[in-house]
Protein backbone atom coordinates (compact mmCIF):
# COMPACT_ATOMS: atom_id res chain seq x y z
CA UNK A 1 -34.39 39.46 35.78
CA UNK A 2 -30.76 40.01 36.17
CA UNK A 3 -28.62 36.99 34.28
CA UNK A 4 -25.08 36.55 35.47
CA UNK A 5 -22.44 35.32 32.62
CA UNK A 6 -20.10 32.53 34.11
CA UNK A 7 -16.62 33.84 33.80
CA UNK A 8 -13.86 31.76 33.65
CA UNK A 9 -11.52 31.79 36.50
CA UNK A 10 -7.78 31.84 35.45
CA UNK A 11 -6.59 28.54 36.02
CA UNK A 12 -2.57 28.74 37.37
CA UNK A 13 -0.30 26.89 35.51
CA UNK A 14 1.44 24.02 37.65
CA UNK A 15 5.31 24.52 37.95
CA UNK A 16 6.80 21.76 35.55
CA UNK A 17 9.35 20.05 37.81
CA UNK A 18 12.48 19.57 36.69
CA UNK A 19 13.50 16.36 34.59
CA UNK A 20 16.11 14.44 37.35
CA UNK A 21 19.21 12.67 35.40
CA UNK A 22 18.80 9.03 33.83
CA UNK A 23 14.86 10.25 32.43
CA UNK A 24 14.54 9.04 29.51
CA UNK A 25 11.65 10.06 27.15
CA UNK A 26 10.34 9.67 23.03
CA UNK A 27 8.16 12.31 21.16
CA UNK A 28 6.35 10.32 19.36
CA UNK A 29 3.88 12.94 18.19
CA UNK A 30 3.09 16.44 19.42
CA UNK A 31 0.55 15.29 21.68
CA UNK A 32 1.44 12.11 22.70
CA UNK A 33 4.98 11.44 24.55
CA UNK A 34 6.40 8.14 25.88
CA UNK A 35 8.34 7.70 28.57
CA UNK A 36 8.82 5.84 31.68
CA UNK A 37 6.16 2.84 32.61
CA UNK A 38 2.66 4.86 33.65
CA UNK A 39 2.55 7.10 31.12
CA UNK A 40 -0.45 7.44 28.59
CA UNK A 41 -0.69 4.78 26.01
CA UNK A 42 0.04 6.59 22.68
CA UNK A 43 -2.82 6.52 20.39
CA UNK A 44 -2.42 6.52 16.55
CA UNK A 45 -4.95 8.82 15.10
CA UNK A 46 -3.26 10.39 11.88
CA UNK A 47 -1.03 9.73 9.07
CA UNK A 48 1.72 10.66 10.47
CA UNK A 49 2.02 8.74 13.76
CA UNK A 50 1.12 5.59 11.62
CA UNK A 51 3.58 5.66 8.88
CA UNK A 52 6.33 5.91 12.14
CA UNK A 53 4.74 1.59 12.43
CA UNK A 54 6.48 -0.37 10.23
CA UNK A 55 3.87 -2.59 8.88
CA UNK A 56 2.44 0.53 8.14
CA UNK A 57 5.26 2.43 6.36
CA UNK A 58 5.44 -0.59 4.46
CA UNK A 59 2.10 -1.34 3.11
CA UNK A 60 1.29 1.73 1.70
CA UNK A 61 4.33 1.60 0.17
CA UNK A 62 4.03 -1.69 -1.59
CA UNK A 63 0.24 -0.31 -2.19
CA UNK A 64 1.30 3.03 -4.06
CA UNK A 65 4.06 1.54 -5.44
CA UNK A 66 2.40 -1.76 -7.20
CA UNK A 67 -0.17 0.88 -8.82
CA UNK A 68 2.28 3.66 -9.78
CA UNK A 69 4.16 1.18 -11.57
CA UNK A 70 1.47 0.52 -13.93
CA UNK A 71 1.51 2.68 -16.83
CA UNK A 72 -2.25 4.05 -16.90
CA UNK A 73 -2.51 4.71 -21.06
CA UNK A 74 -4.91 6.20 -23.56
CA UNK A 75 -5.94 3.70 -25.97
CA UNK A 76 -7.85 4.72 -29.03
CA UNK A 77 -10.11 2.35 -31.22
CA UNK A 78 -8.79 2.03 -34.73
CA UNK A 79 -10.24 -0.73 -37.57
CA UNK A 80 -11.97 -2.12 -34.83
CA UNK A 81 -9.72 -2.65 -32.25
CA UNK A 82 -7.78 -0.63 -29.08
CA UNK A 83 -4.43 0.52 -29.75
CA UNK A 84 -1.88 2.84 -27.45
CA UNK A 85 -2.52 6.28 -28.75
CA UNK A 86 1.32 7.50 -28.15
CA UNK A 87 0.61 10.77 -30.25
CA UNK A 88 -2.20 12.12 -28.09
CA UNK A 89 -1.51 14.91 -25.57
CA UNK A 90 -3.78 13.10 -22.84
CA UNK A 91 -1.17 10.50 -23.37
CA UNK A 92 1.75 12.28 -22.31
CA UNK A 93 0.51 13.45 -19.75
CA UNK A 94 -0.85 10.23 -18.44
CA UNK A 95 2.19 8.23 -18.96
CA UNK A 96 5.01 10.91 -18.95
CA UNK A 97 5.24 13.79 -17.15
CA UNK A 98 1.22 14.89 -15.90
CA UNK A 99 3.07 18.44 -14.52
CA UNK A 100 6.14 20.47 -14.08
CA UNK A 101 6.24 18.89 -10.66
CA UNK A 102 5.68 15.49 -10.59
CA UNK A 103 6.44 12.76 -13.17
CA UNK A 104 3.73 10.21 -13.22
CA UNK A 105 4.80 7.58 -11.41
CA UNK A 106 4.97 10.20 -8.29
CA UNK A 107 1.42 11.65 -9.07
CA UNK A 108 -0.20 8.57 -9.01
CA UNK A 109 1.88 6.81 -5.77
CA UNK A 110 0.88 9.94 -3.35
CA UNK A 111 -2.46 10.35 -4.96
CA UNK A 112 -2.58 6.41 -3.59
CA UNK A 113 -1.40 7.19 -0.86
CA UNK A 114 -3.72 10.27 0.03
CA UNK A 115 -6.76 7.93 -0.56
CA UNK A 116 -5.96 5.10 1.64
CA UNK A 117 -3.95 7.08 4.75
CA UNK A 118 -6.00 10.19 4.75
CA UNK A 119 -9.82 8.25 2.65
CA UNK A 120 -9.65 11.07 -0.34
CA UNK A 121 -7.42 12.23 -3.13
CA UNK A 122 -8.20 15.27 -5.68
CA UNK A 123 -6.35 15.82 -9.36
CA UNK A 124 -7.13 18.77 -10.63
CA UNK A 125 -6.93 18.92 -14.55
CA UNK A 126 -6.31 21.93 -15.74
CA UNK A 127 -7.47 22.86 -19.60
CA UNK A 128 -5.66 25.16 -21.65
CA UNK A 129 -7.89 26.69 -24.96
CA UNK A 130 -9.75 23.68 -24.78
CA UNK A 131 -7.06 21.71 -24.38
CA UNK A 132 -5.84 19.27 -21.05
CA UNK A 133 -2.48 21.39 -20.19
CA UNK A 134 -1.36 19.24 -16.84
CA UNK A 135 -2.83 17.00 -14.15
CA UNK A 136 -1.94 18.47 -10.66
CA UNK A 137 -2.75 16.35 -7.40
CA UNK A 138 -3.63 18.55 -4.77
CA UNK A 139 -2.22 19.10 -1.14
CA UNK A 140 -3.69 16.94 1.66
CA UNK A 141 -6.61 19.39 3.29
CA UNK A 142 -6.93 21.87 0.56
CA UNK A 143 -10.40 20.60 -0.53
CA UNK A 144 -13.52 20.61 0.68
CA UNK A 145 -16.44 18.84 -0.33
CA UNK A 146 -20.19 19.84 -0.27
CA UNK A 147 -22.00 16.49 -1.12
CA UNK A 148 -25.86 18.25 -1.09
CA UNK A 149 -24.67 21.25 -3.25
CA UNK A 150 -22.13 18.29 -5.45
CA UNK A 151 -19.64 21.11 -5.48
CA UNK A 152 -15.91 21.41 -4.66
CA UNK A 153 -14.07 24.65 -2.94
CA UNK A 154 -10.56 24.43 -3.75
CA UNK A 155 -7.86 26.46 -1.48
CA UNK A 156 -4.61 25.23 -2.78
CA UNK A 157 -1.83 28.21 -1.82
CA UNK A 158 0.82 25.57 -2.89
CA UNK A 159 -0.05 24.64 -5.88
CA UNK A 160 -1.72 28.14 -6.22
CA UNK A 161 -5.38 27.33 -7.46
CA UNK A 162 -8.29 28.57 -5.73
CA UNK A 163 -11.54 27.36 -7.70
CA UNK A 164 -15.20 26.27 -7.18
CA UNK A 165 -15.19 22.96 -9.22
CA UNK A 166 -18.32 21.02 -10.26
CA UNK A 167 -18.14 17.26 -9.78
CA UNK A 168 -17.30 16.73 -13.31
CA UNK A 169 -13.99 19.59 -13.22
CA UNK A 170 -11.82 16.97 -10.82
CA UNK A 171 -10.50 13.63 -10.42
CA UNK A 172 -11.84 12.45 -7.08
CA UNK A 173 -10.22 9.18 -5.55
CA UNK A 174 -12.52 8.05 -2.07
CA UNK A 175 -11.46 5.38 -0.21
CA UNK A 176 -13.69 2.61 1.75
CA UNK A 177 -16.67 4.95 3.11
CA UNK A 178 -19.73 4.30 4.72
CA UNK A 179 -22.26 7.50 3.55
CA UNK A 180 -22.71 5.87 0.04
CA UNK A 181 -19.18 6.78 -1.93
CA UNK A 182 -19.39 10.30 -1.45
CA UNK A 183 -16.62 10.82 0.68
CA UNK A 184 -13.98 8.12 1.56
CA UNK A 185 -12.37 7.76 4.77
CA UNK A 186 -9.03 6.41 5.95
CA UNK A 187 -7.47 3.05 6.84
CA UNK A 188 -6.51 4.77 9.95
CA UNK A 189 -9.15 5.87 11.20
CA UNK A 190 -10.60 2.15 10.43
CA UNK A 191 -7.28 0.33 12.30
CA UNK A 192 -6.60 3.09 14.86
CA UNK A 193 -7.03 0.59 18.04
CA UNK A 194 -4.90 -2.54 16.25
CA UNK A 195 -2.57 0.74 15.32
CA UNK A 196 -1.86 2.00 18.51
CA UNK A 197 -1.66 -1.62 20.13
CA UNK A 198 1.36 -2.02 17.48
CA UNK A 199 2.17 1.26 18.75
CA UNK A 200 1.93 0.55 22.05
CA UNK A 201 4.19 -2.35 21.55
CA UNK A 202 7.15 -0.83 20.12
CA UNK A 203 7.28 1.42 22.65
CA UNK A 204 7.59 -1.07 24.84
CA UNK A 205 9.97 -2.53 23.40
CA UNK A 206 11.98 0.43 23.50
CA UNK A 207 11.38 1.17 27.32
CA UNK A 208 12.84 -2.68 27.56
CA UNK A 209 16.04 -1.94 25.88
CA UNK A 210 16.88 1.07 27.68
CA UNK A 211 19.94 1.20 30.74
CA UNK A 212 18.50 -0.33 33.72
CA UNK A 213 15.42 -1.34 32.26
CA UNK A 214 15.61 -5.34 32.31
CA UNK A 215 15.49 -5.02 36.59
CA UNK A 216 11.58 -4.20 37.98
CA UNK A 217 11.27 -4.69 41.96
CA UNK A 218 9.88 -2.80 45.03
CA UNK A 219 11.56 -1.54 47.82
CA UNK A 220 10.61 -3.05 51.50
CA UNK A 221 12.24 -2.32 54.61
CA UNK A 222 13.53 -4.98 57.15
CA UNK A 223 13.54 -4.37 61.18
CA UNK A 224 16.37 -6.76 63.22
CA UNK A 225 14.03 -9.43 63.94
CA UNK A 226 13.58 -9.95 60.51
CA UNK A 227 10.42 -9.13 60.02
CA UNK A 228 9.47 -7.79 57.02
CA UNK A 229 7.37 -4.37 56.49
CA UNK A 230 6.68 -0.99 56.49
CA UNK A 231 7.17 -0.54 60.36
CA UNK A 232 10.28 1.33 61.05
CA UNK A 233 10.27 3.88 57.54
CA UNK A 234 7.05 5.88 56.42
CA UNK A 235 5.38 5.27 53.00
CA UNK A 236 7.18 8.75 51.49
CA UNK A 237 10.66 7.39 52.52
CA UNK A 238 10.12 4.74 50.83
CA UNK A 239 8.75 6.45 48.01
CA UNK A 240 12.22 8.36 47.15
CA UNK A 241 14.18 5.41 47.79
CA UNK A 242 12.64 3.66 45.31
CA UNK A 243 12.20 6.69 42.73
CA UNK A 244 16.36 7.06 43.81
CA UNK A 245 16.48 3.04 43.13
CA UNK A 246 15.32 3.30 39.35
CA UNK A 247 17.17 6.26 38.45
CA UNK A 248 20.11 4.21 39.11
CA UNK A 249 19.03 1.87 37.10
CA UNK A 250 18.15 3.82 34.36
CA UNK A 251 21.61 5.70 34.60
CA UNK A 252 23.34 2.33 33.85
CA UNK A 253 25.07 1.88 37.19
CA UNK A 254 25.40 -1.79 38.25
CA UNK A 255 26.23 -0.74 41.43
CA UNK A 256 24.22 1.44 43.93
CA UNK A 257 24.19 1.25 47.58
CA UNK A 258 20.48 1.58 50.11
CA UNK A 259 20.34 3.15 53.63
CA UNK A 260 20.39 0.44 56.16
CA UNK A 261 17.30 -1.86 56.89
CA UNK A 262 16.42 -1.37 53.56
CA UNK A 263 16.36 -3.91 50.84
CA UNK A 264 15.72 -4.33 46.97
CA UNK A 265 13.37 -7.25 45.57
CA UNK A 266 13.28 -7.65 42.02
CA UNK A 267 10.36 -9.65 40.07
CA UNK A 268 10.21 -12.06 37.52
CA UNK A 269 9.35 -11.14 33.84
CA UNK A 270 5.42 -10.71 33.31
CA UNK A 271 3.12 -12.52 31.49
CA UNK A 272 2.48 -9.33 29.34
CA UNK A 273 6.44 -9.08 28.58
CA UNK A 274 6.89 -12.62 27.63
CA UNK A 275 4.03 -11.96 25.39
CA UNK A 276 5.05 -8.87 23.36
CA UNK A 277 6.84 -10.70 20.77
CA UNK A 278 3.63 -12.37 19.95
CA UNK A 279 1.83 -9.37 20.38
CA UNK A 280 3.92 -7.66 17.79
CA UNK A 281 3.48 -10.43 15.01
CA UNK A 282 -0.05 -10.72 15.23
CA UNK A 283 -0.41 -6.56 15.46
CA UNK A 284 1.56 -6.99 11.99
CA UNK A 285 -1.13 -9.49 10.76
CA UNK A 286 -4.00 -7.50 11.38
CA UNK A 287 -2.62 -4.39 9.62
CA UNK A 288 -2.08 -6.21 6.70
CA UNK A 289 -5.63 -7.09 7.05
CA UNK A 290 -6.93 -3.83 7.06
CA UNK A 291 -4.81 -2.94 3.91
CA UNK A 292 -5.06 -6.00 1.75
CA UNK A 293 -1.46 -6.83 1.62
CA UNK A 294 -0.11 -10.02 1.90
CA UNK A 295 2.17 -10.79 4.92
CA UNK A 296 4.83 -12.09 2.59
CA UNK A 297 5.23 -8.45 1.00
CA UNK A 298 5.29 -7.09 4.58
CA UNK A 299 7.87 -9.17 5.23
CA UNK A 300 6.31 -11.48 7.86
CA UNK A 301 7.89 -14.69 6.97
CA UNK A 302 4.48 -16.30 5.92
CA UNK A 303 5.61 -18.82 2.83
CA UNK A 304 8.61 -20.80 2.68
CA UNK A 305 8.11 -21.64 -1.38
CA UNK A 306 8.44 -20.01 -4.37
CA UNK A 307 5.22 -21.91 -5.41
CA UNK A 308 3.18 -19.91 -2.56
CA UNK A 309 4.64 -16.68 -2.94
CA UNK A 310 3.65 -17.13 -6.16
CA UNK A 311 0.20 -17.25 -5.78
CA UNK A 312 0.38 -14.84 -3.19
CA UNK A 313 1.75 -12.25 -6.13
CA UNK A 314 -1.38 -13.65 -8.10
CA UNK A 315 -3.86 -12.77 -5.07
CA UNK A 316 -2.41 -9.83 -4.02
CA UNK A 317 -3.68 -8.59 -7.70
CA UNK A 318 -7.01 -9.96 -7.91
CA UNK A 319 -8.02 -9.26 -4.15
CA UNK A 320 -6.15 -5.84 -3.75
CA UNK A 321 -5.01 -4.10 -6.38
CA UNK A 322 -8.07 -4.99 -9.39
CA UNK A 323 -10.45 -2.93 -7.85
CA UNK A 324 -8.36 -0.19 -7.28
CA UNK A 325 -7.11 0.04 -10.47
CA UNK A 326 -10.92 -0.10 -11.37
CA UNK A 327 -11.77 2.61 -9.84
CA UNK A 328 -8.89 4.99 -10.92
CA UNK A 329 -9.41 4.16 -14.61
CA UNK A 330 -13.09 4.59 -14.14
CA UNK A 331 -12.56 8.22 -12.36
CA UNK A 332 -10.10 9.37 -14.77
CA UNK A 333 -12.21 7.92 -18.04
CA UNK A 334 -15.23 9.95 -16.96
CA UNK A 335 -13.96 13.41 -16.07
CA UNK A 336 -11.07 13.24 -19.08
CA UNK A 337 -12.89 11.65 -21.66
CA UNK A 338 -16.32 13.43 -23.61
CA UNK A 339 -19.00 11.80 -23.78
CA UNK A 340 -19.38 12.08 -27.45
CA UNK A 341 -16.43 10.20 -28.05
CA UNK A 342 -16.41 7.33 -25.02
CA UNK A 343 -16.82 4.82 -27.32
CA UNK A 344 -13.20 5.41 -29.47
CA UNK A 345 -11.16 5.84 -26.67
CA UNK A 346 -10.53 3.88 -23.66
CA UNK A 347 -8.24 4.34 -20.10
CA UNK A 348 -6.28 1.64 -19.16
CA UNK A 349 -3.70 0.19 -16.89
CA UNK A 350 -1.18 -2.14 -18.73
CA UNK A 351 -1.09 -4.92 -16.65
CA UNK A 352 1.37 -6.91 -18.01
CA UNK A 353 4.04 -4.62 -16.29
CA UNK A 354 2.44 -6.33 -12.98
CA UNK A 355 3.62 -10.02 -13.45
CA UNK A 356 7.66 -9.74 -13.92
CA UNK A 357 8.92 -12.96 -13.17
CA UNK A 358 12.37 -15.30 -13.83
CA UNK A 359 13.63 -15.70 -17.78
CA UNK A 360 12.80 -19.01 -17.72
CA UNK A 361 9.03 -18.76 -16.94
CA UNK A 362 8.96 -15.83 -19.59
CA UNK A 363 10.78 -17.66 -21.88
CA UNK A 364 8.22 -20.09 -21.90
CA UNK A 365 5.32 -17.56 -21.98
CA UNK A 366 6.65 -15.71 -25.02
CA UNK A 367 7.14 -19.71 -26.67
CA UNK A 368 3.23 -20.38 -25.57
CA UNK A 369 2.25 -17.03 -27.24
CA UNK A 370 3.70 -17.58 -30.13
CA UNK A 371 2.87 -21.08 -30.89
CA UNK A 372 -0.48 -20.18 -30.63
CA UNK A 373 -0.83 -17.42 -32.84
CA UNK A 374 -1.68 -14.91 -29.61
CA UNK A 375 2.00 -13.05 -30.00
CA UNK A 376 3.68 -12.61 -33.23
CA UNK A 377 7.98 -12.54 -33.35
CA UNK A 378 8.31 -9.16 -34.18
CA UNK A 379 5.62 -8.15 -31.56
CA UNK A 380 7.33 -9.79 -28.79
CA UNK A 381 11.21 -8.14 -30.07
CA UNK A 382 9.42 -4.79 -30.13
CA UNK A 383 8.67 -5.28 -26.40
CA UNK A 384 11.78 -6.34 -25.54
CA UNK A 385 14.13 -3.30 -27.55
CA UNK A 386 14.88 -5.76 -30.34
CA UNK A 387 14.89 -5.23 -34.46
CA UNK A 388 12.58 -6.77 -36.00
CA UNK A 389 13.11 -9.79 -38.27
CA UNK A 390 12.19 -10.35 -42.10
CA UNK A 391 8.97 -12.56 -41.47
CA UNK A 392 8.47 -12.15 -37.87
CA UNK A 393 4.98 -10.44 -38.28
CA UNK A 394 3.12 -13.82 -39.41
CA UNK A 395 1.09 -15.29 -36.52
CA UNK A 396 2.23 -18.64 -36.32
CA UNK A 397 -0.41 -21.80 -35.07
CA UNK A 398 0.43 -25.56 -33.44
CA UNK A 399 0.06 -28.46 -36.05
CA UNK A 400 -0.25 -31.00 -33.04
CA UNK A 401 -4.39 -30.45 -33.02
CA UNK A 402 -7.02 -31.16 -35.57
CA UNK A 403 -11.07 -30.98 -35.38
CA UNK A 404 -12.49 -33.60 -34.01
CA UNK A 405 -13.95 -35.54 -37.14
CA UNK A 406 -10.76 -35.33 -38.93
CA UNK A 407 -8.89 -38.39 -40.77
CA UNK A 408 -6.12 -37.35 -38.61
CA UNK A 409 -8.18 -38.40 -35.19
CA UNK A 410 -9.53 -41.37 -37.42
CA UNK A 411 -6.53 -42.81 -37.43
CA UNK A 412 -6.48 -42.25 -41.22
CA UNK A 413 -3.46 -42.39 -43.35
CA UNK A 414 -4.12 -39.14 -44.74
CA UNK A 415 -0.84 -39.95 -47.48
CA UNK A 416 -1.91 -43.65 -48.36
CA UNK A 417 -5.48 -41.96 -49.02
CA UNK A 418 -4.27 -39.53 -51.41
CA UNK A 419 -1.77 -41.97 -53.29
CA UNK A 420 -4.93 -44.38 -53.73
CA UNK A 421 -7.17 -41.36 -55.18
CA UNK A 422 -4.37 -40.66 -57.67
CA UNK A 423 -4.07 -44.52 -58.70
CA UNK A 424 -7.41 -44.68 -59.75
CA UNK A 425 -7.44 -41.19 -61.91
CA UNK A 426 -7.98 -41.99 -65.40
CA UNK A 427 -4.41 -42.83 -67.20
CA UNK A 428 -3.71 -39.54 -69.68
CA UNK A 429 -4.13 -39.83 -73.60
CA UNK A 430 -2.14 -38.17 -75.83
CA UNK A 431 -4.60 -35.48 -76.54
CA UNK A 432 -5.11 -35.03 -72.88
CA UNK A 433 -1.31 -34.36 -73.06
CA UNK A 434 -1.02 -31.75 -75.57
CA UNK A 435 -4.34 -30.41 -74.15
């Protein structure tokens, strides 16, 4: 039996017409353009179109930022308790400078960033004679993942490494996923239709504030009897007079003139324009949604008080940012730390970096911590750059409380008592004297 392939026929090319004056047009991406009203609604589908959103752009940077800013330190257990280990190596690198690239703070705000815009983020540490020489974050695509064989192929030409890495040989961030944790999988991807409604939106918006673009009408033509209609001008006449009409328009000429029996009737705003505003703040909303920020820190005018910001700040950690930090520590604990010594050395974020506030409140926290024996003097001057003081490293306790069956919550005269017990000592004899 004879088979016949199917060929493709060469398709020809249409002739691109060229653009008339007054067109007015935005790349947004490579593959999606807008321009005049008609045109394909853009569609957000990568990291690159979203971050052009301004909710966007501003969430992950709040996001990144909040958890760079955290110094992630090795602590080491010593006479029973954790203590910065500011001699180790891991330390350094951790805290300092992880690379001859990056400092930390930038390692671990794009490593954020790669987990929550594109799901996953890979540090590679790299070991020197059995040492950790550097941390180095990868570039975005270089790594793929074989979750049946657990293994990792590495094809890094900028950072030049090229490895097949067990599970255990890298530092692998996943965002939200659905396949168990193996893989993560981006916001974007998540809040691409709420993405490229925002999108859709600002473009809009910008279509509205461009030359001749506040006038929308039709074109209708008009016999002597004053009857209204199509009757004396085909369909294609009309057709270039009104493509001539909005040209004009979009040139910025006030002024234009139409053949005769031909007249210009412009429309009212729509529904959908009087609308965008609104469309735009709730767009705003549900981003924030999908990225756990608060709409204060996106600037959306939520709170009017410093008392709900406040608490905002206080939810924004506990919500967003704790289980993050969670996670990293726990990644970077297991694939830095042996297993024979886990239990002397920990990975931790300082969070007291997180909660900067007014003098006045931290006045007041440093006086509470003190008072109570949490904070000693000296420890709180050695935080803030200060010399310690002669006596300052005594933990100091509040005399204003007493247990419960004391003389003191008696009502007891705990003075009177003790003058009473010395009245009715035994008066000293002379040989008790020179006893």
């Amino acid at each position: 039996m004879n088979l016949s392939f199917w060929k493709r026929k060469d398709v020809p090319v249409p002739e691109e017409k060229p653009r008339e004056r007054g067109y007015f047009e935005t790349v947004v991406s490579p593959d999606v353009t807008i321009g005049r009203v008609g045109e394909p609604v853009p569609k957000v589908e990568g990291p690159e179109q979203a971050m052009r959103l301004a909710t966007v752009y501003r969430c992950t940077s709040i996001l990144s930022g909040s958890i760079a800013a955290l110094p992630l330190q090795l602590k080491r257990k010593r006479n029973g308790y954790f203590l910065v280990d500011e001699d180790s190596g891991l330390n350094y690198l951790l805290t300092r400078c992880p690379n001859n690239r990056q400092t930390a703070f930038e390692l671990m705000r794009n490593a954020v960033i790669q987990m929550v815009n594109m799901g996953n983020a890979y540090i590679y540490p790299k070991w020197w004679d059995g040492e950790l020489d550097s941390l180095v974050l990868l570039s975005p695509g270089s790594v793929s993942y074989d979750k049946l064989l657990n293994i990792y192929l590495v094809n890094d030409p900028v950072n030049n490494i090229y490895e097949t890495l067990e599970c255990e040989d890298i530092i692998h961030l996943r965002n939200m996923s659905l396949d168990g944790g193996y893989t993560g999988v981006s916001t974007i991807r998540y809040a691409g239709r709420v993405m490229s409604v925002s999108a859709s939106a600002d473009s809009q918006s910008l279509d509205s504030f461009q030359p001749g673009s506040s006038y929308s009408g039709f074109v209708s033509g008009e016999n002597v009897s004053g009857v209204k209609g199509f009757g004396e001008f085909q369909d294609d006449q009309l057709k270039t007079v009104g493509e001539r009409v909005e040209r004009e328009l979009r040139s910025g000429k006030k002024i234009f003139w139409l053949p005769d029996n031909m007249k210009f009737s412009a429309l009212s705003m729509s529904p959908a324009d009087i609308q965008l505003l609104e469309t735009k703040k709730f767009s705003v909303l549900d981003i924030c949604r999908f990225y756990g920020v608060h709409p204060d820190k996106a600037f959306a005018g939520q709170s009017q008080n410093y008392k709900a910001s406040e608490m905002s700040q206080v939810q924004f950690m506990t919500d967003t940012l704790q289980p993050i930090l969670r996670q990293i520590e726990g990644e970077f604990y297991a694939k830095l730390i042996p297993r024979s010594v886990a239990d002397k050395y920990r990975i931790e974020f300082d969070l007291e970096a997180f909660y900067q506030t007014d003098l006045q409140t931290m006045a007041g926290y440093m006086e509470k911590s003190i008072q109570y024996g949490v904070n000693t003097v000296n420890e709180w001057r050695k935080k803030r750059g200060n010399v310690p003081v002669e006596g300052g490293d005594k933990a100091f306790i509040s005399c204003n409380v007493a247990p419960i069956d004391s003389a003191k919550i008696r009502g007891e005269n705990i003075l009177e008592n003790s003058s009473q017990n010395a009245q009715n000592l035994p008066p000293k004899t002379h040989e008790n004297k020179e006893g």
